[in-house]
N, C-alpha and C. Protein backbone atom coordinates (compact mmCIF):
# COMPACT_ATOMS: atom_id res chain seq x y z
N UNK A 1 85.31 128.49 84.89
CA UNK A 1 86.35 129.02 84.05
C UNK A 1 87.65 128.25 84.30
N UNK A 2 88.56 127.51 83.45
CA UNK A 2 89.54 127.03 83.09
C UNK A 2 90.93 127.89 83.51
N UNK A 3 91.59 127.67 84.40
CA UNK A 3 92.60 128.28 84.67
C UNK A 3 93.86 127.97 83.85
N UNK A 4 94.33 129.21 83.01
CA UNK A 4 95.83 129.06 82.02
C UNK A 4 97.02 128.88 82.75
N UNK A 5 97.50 127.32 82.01
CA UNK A 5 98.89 127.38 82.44
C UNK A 5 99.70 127.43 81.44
N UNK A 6 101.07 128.02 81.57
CA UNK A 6 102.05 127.73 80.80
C UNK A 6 103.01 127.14 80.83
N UNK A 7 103.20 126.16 80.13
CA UNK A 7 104.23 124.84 81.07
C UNK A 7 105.72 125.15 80.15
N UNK A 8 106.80 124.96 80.23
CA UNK A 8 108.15 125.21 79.49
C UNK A 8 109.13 124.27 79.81
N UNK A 9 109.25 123.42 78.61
CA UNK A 9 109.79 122.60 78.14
C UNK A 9 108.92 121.38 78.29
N UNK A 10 109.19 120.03 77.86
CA UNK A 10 108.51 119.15 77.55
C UNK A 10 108.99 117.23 77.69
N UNK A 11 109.88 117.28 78.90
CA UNK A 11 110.33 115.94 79.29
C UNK A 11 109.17 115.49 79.57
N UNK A 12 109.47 114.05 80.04
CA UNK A 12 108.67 112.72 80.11
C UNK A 12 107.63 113.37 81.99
N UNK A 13 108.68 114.18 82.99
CA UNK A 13 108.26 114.43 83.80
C UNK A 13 107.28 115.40 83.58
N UNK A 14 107.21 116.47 82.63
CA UNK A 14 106.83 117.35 82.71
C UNK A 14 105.26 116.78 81.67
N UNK A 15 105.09 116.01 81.10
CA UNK A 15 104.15 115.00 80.17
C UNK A 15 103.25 114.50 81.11
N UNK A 16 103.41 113.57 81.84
CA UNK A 16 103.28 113.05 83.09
C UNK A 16 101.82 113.60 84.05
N UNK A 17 103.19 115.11 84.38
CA UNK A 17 101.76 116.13 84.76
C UNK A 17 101.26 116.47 84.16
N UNK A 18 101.16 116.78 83.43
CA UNK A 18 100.15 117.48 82.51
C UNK A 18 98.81 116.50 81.94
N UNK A 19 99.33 115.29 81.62
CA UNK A 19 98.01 114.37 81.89
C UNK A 19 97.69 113.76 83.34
N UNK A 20 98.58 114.04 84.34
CA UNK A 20 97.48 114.01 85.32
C UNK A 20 96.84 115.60 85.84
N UNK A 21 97.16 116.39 85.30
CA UNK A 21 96.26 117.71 85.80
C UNK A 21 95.19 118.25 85.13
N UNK A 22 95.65 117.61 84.23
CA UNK A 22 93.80 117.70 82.86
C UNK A 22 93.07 116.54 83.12
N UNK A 23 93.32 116.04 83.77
CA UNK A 23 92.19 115.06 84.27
C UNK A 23 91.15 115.61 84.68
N UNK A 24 91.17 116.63 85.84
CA UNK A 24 90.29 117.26 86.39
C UNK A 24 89.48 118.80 85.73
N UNK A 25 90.03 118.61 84.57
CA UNK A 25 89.36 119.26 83.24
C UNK A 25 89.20 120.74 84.10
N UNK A 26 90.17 121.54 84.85
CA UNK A 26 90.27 122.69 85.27
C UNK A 26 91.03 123.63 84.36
N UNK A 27 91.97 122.87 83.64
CA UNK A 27 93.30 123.72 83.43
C UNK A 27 92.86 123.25 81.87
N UNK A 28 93.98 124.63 81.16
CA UNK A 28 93.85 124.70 79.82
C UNK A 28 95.74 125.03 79.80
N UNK A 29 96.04 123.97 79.15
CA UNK A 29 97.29 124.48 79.18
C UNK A 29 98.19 124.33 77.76
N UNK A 30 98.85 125.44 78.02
CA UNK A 30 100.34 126.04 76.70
C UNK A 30 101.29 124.93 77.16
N UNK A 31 101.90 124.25 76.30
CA UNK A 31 103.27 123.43 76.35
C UNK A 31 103.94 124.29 75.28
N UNK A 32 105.07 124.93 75.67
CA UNK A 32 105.97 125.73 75.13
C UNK A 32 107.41 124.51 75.49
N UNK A 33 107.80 124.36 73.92
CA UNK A 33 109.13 123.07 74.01
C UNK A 33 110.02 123.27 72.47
N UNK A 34 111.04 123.75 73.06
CA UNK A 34 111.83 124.03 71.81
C UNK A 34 112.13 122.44 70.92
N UNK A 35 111.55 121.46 71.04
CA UNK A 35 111.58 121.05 70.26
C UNK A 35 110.35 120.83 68.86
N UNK A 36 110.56 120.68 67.92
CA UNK A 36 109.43 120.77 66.99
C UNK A 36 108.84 119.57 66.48
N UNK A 37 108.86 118.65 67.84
CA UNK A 37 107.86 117.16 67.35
C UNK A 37 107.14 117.51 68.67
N UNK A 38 105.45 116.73 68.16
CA UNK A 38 104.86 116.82 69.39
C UNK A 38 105.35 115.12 70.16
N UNK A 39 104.33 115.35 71.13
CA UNK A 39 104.08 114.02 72.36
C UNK A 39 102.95 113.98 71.97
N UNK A 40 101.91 112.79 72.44
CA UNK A 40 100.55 112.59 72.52
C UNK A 40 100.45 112.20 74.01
N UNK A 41 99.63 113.52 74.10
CA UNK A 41 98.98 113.23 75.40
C UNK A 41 98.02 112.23 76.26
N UNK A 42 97.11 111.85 75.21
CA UNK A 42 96.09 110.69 75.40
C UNK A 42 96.50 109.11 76.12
């Protein structure tokens, strides 16, 4: 089972982790970012 995170806000640091912590295909995670363009994670 996939452990939920909820991450808040969406800088370059906070990008970063998030593709290195889905690497290990554990985590399912919410990016909550008041801005309304995405990033690409890939």
């Amino acid at each position: 089972m996939k452990k939920h995170t909820v991450v808040i806000g969406g800088g370059f640091a906070v990008i970063n982790l998030i593709k290195t912590i889905t690497k290990s295909n554990e985590f399912l995670i919410t990016l909550v970012n008041r801005n309304n363009y995405h990033f690409s994670l890939s």
